[in-house]
N, C-alpha and C. Protein backbone atom coordinates (compact mmCIF):
# COMPACT_ATOMS: atom_id res chain seq x y z
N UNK A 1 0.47 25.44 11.92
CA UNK A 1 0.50 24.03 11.56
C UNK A 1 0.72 23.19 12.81
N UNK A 2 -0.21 23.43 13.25
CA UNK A 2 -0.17 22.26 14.85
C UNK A 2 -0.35 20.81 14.37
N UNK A 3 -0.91 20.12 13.87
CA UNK A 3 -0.73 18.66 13.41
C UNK A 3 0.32 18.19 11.94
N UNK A 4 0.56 17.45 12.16
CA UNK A 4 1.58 17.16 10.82
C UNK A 4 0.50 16.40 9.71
N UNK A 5 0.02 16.92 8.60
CA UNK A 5 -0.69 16.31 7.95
C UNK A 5 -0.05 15.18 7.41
N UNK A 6 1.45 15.10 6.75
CA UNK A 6 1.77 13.53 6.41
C UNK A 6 1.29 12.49 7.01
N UNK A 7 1.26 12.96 8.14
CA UNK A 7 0.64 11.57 9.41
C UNK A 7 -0.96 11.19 8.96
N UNK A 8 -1.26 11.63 8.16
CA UNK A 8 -3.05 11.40 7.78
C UNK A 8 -2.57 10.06 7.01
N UNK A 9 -1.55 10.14 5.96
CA UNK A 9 -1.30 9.07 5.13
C UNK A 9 -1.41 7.98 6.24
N UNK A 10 -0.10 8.24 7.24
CA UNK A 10 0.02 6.71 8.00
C UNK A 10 -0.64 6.31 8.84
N UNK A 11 -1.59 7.09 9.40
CA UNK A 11 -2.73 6.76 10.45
C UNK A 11 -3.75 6.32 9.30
N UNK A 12 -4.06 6.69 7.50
CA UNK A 12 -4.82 5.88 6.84
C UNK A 12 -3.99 4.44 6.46
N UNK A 13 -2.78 4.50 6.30
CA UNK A 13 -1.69 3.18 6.26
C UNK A 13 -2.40 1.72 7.30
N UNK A 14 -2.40 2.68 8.10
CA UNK A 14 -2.64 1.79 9.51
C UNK A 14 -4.06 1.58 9.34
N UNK A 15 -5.01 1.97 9.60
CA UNK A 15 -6.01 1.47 9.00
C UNK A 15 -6.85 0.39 8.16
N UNK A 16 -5.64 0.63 6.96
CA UNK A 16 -6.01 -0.03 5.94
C UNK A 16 -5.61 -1.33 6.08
N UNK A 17 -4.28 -1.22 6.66
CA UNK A 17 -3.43 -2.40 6.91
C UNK A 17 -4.29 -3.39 7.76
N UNK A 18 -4.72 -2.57 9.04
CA UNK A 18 -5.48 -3.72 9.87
C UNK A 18 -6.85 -4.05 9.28
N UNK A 19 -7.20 -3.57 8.55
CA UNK A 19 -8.73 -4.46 8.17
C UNK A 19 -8.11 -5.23 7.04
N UNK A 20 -7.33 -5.20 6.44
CA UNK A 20 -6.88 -5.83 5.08
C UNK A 20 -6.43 -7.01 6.05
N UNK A 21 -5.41 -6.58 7.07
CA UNK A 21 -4.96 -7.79 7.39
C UNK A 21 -5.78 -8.74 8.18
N UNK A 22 -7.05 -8.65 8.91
CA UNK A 22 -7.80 -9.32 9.66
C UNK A 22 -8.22 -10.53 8.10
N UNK A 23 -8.79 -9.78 7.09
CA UNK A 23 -9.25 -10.30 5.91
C UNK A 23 -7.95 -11.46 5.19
N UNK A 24 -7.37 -10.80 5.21
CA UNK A 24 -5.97 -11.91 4.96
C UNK A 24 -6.04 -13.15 5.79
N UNK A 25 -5.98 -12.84 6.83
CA UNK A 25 -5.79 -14.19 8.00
C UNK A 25 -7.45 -15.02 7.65
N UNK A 26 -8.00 -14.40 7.62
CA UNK A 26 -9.58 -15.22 7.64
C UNK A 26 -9.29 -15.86 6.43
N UNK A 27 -8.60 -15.80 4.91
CA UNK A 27 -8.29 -16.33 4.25
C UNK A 27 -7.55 -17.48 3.82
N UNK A 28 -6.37 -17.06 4.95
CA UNK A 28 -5.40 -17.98 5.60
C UNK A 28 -5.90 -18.83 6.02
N UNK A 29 -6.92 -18.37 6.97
CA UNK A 29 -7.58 -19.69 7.96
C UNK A 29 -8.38 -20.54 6.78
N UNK A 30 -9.12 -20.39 5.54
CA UNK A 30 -9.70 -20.95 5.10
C UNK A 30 -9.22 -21.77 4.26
N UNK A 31 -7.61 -21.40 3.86
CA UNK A 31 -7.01 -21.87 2.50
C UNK A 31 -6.22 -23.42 3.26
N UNK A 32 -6.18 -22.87 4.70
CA UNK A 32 -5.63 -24.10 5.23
C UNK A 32 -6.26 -24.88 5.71
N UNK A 33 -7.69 -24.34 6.36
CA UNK A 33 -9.02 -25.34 6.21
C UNK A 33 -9.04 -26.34 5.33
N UNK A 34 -9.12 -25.82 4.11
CA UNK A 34 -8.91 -26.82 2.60
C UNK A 34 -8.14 -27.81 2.69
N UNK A 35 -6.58 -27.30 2.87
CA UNK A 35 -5.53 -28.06 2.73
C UNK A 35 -5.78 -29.71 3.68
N UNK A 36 -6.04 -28.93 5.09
CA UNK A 36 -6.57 -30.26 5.74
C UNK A 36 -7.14 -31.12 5.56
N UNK A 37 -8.36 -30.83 5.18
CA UNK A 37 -9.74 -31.47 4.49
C UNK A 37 -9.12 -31.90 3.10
N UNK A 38 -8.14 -31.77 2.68
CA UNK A 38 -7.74 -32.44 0.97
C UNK A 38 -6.75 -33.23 1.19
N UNK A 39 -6.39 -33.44 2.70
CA UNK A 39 -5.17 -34.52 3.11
C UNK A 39 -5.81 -35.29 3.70
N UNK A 40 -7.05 -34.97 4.43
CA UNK A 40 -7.65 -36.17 5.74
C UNK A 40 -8.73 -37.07 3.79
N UNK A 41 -8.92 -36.04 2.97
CA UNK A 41 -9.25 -37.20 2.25
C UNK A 41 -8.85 -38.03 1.45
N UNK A 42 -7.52 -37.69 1.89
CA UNK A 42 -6.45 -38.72 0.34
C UNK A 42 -5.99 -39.72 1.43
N UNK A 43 -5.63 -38.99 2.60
CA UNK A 43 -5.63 -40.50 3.72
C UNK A 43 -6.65 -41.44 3.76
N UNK A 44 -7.63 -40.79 3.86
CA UNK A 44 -8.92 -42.29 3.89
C UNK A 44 -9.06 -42.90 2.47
N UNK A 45 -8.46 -42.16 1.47
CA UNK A 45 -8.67 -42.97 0.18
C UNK A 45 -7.86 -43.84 0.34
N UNK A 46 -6.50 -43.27 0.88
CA UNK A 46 -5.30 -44.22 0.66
C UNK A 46 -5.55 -45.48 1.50
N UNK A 47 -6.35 -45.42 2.98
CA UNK A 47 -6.52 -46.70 3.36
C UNK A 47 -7.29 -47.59 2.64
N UNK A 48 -8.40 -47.02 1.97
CA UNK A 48 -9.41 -47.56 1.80
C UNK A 48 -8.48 -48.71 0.15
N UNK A 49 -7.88 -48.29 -0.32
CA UNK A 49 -6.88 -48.93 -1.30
C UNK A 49 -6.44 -49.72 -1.27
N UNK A 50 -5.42 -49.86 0.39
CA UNK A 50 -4.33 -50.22 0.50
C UNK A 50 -4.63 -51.70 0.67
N UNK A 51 -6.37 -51.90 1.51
CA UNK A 51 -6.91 -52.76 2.04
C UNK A 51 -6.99 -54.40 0.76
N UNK A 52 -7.39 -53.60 -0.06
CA UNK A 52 -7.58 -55.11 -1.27
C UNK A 52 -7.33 -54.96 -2.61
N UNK A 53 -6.36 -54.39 -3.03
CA UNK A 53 -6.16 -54.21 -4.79
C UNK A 53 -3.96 -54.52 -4.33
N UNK A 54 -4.28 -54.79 -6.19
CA UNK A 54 -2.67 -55.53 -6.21
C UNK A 54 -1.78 -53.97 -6.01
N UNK A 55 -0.68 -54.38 -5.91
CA UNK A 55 0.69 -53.32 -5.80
C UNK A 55 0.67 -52.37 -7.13
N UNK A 56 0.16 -52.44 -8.07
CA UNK A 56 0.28 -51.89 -9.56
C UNK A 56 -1.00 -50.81 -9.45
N UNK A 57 -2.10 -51.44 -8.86
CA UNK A 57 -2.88 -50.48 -8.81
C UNK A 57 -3.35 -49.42 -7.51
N UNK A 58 -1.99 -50.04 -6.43
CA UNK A 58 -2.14 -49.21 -5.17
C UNK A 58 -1.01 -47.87 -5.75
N UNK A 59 0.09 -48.02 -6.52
CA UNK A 59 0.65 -47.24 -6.81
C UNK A 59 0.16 -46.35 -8.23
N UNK A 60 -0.75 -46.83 -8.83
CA UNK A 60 -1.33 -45.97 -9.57
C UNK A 60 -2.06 -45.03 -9.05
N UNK A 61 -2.84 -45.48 -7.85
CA UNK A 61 -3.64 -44.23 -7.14
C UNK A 61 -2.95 -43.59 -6.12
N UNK A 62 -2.04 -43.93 -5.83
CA UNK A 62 -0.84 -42.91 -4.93
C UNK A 62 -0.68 -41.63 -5.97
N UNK A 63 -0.33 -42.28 -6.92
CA UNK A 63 -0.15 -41.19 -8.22
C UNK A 63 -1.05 -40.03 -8.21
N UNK A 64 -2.16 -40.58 -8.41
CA UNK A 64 -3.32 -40.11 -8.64
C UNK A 64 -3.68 -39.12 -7.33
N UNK A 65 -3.63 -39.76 -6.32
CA UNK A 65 -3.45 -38.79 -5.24
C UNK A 65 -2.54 -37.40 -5.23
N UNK A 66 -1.42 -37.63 -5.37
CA UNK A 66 -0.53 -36.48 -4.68
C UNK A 66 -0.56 -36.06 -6.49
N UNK A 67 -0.95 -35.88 -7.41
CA UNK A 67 -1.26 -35.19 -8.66
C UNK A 67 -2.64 -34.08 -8.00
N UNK A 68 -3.67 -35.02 -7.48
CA UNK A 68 -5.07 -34.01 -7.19
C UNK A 68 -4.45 -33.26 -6.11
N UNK A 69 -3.66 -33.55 -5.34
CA UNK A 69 -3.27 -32.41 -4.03
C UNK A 69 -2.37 -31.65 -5.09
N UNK A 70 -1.61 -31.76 -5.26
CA UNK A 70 -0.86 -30.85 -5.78
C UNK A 70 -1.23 -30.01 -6.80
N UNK A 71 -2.46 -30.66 -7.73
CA UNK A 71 -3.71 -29.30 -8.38
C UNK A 71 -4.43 -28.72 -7.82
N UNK A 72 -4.89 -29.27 -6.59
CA UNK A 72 -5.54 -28.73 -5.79
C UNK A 72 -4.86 -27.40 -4.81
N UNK A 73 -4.17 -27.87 -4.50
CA UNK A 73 -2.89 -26.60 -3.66
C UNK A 73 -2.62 -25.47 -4.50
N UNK A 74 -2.24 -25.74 -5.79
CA UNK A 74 -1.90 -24.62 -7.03
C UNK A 74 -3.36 -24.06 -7.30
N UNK A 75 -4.63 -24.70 -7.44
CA UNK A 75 -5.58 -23.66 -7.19
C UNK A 75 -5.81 -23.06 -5.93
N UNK A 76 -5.72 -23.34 -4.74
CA UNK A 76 -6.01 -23.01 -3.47
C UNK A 76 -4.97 -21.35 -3.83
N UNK A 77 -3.60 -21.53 -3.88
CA UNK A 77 -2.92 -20.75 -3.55
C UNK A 77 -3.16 -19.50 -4.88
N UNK A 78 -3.48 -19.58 -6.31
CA UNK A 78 -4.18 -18.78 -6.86
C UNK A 78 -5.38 -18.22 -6.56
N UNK A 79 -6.27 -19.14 -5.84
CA UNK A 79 -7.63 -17.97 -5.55
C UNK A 79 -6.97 -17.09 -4.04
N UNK A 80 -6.03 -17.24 -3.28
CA UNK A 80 -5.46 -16.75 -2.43
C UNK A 80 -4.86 -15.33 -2.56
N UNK A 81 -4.13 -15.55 -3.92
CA UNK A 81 -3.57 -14.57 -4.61
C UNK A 81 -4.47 -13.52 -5.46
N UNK A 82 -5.62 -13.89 -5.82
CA UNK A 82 -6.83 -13.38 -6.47
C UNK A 82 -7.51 -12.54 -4.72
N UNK A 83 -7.64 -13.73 -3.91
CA UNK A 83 -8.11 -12.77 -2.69
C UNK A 83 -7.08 -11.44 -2.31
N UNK A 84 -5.92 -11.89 -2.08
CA UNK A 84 -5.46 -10.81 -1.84
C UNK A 84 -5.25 -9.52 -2.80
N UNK A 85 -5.42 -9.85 -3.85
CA UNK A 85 -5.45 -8.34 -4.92
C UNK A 85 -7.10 -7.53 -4.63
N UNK A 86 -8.06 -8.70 -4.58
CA UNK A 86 -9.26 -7.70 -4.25
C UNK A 86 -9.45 -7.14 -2.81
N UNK A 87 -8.62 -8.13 -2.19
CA UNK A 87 -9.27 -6.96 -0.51
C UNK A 87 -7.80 -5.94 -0.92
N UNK A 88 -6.96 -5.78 -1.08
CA UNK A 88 -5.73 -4.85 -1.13
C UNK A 88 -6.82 -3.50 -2.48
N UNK A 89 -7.31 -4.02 -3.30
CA UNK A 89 -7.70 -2.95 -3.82
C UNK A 89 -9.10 -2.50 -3.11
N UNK A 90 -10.00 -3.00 -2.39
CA UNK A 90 -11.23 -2.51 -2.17
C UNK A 90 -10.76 -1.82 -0.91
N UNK A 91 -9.18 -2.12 0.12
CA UNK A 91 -9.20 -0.94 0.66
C UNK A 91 -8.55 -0.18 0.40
N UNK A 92 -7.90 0.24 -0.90
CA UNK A 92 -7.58 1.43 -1.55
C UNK A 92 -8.78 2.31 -2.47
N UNK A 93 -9.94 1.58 -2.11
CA UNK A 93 -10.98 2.42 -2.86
C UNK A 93 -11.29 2.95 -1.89
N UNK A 94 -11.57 2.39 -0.97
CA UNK A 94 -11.73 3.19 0.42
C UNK A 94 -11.34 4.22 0.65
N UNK A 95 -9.81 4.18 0.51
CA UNK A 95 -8.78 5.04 0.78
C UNK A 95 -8.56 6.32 -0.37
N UNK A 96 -8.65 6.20 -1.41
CA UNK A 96 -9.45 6.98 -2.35
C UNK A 96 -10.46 7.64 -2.30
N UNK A 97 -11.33 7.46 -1.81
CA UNK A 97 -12.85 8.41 -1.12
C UNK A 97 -12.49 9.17 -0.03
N UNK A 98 -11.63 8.78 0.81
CA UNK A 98 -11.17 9.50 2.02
C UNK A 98 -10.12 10.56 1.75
N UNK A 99 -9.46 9.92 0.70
CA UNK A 99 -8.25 11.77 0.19
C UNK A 99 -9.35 12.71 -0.58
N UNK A 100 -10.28 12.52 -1.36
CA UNK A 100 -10.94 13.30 -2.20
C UNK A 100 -11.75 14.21 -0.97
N UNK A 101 -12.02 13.16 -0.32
CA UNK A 101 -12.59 14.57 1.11
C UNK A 101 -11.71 15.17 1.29
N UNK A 102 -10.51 14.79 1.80
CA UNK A 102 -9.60 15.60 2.28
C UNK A 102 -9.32 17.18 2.15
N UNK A 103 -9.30 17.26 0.42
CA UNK A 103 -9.07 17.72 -0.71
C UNK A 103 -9.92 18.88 -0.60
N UNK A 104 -11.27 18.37 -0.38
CA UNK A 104 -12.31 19.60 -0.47
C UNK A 104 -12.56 19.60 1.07
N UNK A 105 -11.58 19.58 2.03
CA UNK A 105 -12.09 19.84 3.39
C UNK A 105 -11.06 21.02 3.66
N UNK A 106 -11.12 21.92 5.05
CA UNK A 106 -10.78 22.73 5.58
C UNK A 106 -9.19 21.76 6.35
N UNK A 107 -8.59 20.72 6.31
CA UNK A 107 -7.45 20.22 6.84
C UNK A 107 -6.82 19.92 5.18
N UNK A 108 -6.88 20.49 4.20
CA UNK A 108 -6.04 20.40 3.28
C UNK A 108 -5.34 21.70 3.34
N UNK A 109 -5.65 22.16 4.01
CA UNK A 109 -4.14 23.91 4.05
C UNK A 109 -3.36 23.56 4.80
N UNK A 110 -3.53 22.14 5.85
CA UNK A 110 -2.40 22.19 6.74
C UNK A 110 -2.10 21.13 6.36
N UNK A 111 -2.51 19.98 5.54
CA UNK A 111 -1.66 19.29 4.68
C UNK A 111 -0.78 19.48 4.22
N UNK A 112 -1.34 20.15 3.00
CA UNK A 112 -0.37 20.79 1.94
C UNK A 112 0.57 21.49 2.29
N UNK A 113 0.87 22.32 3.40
CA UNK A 113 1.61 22.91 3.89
C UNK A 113 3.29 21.90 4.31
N UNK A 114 2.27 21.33 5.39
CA UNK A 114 3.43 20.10 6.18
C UNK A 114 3.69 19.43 5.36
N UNK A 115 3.17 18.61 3.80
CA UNK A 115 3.92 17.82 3.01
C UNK A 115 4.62 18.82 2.44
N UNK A 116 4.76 19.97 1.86
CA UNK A 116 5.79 20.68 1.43
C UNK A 116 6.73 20.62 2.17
N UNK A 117 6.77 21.14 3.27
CA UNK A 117 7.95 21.03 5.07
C UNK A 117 8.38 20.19 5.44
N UNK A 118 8.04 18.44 5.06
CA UNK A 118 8.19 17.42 4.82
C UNK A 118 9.51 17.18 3.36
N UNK A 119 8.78 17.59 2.71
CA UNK A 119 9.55 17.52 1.25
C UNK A 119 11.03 18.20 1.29
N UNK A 120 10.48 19.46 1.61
CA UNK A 120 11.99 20.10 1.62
C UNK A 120 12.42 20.12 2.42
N UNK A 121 12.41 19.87 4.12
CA UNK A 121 13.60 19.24 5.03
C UNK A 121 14.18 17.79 4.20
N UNK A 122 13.30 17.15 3.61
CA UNK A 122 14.17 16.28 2.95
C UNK A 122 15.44 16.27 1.89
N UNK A 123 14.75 17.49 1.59
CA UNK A 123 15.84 17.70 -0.09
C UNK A 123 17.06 18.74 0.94
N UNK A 124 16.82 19.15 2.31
CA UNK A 124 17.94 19.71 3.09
C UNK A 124 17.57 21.60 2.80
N UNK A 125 16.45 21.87 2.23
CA UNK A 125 16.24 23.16 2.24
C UNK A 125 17.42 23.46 1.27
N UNK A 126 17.63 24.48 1.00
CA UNK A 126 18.29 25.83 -0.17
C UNK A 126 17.08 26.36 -0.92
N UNK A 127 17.53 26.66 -2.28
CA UNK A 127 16.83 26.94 -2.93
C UNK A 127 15.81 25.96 -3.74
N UNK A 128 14.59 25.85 -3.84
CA UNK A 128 14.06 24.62 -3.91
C UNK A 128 12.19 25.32 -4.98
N UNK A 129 11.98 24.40 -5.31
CA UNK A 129 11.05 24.42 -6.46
C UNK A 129 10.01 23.74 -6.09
N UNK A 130 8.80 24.25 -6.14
CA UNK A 130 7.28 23.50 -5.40
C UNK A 130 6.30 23.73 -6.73
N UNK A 131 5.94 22.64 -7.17
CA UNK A 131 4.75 22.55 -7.94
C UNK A 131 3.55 22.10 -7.06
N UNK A 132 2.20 22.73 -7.51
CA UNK A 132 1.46 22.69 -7.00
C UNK A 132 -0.05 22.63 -8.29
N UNK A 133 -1.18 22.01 -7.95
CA UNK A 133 -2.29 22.23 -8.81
C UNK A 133 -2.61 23.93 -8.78
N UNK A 134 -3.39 23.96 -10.37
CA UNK A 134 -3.48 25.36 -10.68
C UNK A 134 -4.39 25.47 -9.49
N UNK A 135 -4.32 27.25 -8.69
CA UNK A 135 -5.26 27.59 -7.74
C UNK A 135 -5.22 26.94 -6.27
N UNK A 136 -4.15 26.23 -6.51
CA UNK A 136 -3.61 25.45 -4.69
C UNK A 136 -2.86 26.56 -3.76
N UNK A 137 -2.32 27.40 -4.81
CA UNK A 137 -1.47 28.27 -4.04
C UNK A 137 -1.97 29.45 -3.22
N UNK A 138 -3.11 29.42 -3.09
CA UNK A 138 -3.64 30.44 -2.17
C UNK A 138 -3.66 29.91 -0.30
N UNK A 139 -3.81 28.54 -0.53
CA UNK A 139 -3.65 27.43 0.45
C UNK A 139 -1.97 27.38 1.62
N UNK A 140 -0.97 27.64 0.62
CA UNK A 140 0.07 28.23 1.04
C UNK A 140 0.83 29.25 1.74
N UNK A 141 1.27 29.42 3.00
CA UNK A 141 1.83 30.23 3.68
C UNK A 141 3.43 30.17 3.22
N UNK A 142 3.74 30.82 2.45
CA UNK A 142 5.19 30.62 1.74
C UNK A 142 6.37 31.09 2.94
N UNK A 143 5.69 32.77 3.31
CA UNK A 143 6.72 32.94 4.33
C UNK A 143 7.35 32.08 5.36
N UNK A 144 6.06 31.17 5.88
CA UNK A 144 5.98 31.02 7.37
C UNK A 144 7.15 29.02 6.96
N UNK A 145 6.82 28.93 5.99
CA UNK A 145 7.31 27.97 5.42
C UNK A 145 8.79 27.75 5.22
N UNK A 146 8.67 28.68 4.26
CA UNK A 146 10.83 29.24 4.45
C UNK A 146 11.05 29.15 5.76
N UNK A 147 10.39 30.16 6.51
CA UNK A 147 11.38 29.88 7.95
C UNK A 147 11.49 28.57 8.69
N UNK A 148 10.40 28.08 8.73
CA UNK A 148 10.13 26.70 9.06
C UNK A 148 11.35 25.62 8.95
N UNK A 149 11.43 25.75 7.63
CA UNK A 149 12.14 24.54 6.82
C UNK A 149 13.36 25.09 6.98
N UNK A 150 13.98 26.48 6.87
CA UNK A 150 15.36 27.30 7.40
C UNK A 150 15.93 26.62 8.71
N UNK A 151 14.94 27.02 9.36
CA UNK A 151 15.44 26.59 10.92
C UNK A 151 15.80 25.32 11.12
N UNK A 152 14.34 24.18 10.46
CA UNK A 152 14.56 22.60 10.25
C UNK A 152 15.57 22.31 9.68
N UNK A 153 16.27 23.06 8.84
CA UNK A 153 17.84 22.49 7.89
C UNK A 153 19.01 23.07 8.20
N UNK A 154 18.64 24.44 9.07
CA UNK A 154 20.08 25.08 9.37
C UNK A 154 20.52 25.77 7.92
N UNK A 155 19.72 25.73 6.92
CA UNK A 155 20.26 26.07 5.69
C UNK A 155 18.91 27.17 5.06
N UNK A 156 19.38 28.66 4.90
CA UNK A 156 18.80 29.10 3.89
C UNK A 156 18.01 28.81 3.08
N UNK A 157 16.67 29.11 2.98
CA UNK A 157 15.68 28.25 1.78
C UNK A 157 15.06 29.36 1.10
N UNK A 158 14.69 28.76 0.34
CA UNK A 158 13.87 29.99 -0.65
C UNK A 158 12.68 28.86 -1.55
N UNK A 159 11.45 29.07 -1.80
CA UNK A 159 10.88 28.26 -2.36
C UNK A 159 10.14 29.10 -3.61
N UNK A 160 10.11 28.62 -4.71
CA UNK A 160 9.54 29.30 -5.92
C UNK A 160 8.61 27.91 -6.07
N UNK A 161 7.50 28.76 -5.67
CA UNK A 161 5.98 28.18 -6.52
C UNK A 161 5.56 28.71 -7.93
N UNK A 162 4.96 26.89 -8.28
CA UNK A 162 4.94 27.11 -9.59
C UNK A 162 3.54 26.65 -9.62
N UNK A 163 2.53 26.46 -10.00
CA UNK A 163 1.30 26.57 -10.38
C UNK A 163 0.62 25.79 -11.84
N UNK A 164 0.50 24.47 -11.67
CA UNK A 164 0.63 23.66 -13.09
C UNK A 164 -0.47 22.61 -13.26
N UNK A 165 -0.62 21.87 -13.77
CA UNK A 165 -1.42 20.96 -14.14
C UNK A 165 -0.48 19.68 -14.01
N UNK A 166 -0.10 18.85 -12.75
CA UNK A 166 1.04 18.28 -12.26
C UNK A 166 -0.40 17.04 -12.11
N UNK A 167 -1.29 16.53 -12.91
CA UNK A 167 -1.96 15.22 -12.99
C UNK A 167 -2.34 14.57 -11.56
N UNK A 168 -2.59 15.82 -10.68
CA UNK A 168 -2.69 14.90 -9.72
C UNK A 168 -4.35 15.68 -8.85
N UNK A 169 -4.78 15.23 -7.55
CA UNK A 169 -5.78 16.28 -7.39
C UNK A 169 -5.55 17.26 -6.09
N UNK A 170 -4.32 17.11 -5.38
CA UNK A 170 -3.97 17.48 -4.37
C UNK A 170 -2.54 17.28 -3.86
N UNK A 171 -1.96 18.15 -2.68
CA UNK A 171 -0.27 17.73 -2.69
C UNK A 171 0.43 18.62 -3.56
N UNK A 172 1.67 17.88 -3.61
CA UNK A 172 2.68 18.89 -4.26
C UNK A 172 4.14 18.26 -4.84
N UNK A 173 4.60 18.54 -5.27
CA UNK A 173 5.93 17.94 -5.82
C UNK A 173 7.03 19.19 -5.66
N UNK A 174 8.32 18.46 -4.57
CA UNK A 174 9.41 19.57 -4.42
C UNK A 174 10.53 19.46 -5.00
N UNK A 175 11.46 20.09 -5.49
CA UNK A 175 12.50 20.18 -6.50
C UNK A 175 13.52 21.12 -5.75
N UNK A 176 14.99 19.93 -6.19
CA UNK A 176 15.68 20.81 -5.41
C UNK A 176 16.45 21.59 -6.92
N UNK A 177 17.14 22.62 -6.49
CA UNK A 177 17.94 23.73 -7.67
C UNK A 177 17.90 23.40 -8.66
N UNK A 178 19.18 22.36 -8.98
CA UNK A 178 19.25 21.70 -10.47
C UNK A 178 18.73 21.01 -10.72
N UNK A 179 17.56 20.28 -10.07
CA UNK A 179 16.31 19.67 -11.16
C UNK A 179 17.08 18.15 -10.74
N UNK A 180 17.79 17.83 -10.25
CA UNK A 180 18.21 16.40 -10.37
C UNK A 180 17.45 15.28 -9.12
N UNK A 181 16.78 16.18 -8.22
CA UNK A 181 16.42 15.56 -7.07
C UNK A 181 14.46 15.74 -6.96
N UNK A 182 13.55 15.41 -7.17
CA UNK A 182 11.99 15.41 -6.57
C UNK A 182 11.83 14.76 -5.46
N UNK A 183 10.93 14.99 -4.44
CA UNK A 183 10.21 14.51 -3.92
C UNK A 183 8.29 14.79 -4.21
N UNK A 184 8.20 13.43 -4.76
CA UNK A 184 6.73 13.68 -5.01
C UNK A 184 5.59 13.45 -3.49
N UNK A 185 4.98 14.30 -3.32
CA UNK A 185 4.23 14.25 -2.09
C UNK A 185 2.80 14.27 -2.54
N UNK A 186 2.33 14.06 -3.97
CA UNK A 186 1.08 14.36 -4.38
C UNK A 186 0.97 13.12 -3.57
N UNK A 187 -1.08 13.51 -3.57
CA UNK A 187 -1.72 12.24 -2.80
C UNK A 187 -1.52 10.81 -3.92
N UNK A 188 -1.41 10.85 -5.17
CA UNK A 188 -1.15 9.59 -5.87
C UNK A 188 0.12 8.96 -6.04
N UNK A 189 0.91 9.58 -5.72
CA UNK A 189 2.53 9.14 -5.35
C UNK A 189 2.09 8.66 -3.78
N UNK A 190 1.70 9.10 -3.09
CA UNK A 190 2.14 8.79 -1.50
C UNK A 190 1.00 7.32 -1.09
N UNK A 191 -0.04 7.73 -1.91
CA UNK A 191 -0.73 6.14 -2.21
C UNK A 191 -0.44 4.79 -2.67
N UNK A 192 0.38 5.32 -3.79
CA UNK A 192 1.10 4.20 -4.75
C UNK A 192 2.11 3.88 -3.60
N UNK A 193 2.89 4.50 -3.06
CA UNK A 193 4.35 3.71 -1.86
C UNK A 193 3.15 3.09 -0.73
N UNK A 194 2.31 3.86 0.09
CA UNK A 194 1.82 2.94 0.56
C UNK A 194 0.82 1.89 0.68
N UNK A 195 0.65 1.61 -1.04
CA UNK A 195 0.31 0.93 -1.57
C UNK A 195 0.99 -0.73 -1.73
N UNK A 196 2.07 -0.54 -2.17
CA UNK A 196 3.21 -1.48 -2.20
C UNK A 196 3.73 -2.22 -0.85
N UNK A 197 3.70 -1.23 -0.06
CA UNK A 197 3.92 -1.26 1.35
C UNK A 197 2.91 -2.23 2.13
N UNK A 198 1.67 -1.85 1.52
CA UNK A 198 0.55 -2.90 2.41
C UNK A 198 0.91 -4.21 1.73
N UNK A 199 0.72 -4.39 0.37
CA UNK A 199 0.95 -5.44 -0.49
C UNK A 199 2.10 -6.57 0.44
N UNK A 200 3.37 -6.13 0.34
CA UNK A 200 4.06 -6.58 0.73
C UNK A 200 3.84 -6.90 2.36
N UNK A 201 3.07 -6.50 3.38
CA UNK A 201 2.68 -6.90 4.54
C UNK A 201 1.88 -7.45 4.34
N UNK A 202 0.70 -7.93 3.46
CA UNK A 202 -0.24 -8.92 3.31
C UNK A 202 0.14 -9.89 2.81
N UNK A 203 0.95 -9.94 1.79
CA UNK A 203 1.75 -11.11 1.13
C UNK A 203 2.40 -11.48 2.63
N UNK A 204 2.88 -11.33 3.19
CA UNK A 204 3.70 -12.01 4.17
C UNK A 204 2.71 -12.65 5.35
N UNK A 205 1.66 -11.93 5.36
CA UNK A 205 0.51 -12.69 6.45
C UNK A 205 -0.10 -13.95 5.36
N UNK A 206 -0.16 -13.93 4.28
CA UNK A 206 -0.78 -15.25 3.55
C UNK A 206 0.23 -16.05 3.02
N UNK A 207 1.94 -15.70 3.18
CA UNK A 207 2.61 -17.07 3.00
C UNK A 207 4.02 -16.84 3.89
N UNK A 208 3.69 -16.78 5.20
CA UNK A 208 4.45 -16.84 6.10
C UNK A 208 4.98 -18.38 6.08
């Protein structure tokens, strides 16, 4: 296991993040385009007003003004929010086509491996519980693994593979003894966190 496959997630993280986020800002740039252009024209209305109508009807269209900006802004910032759910999902479709290769490529044995080695240095090694899709387990070096994760924890490990229909299409889910602790490492758990993860960095590039 010379490369750490977890790192596929965050080198696709990164990825995703920077084209999502170039797309964000170009959005940014446009939503505030608007904003400008919907103030430089309530200014020229407002002069154009101020010039010859009584006080009753200069303040009726003041009204009238900062009502259309302020509908106008509440749609601006909904199609914003509409933009950002479709570029955040079209590059998780992306990102979805790229694990399914994964999956059926020759770098899913050293995936699967290192997210297990991953998993259980986390849970601190002992005795520990690995679910896996039916027929994944041939993919697995169990021995070389225990020792691995032994040495990584300073602690005795032992791993019992289990072989299941765990809803997912690749990856693994680790369990420590008494069942009270998982780490899910399937590819749809590790999507969904850095899923949330981009979300929340794009939300912050469109309302910084």
């Amino acid at each position: 296991m010379t490369e750490s496959k977890p790192d596929v997630f965050d080198r696709m993280k990164d990825e995703i993040f920077a084209n999502a986020s170039e797309k964000a800002k170009a959005i940014l740039n446009r939503a505030n385009q608007i904003a400008t252009e919907i103030l430089e024209d309530a200014r020229i209305r407002a002069e154009r007003i101020s010039k010859d109508i009584t006080e009753k009807t200069k303040k009726e269209e003041d009204l009238r003004l900062r009502r259309d900006i302020a509908r106008t802004k509440l749609t601006a910032r909904a199609n914003i929010l509409k933009s950002k759910e479709d570029l955040i999902n079209e590059a998780f479709d992306t990102a979805w086509e790229k694990v399914m290769e994964l999956v059926n490529s020759a770098k899913y044995t050293t995936y699967l491996n290192d997210s297990i080695t991953e998993a259980a240095i986390g849970l601190g090694g002992g005795d520990l519980k690995v679910k896996t899709l039916e027929g994944h387990g041939k993919y697995i070096d169990a021995q070389q693994l225990q020792q691995v994760i032994t040495q990584k924890t300073n602690t005795t490990t032992t791993l019992k593979f289990m072989e299941e229909d765990i809803r997912s299409i690749g990856g693994a889910i680790v369990i420590n003894a008494d069942e009270t602790i998982r780490i899910d490492n399937t590819f749809e758990a590790r999507l969904r966190r850095m899923k949330e993860s981009i979300r929340t960095e794009i939300a912050n590039i469109l309302f910084e």
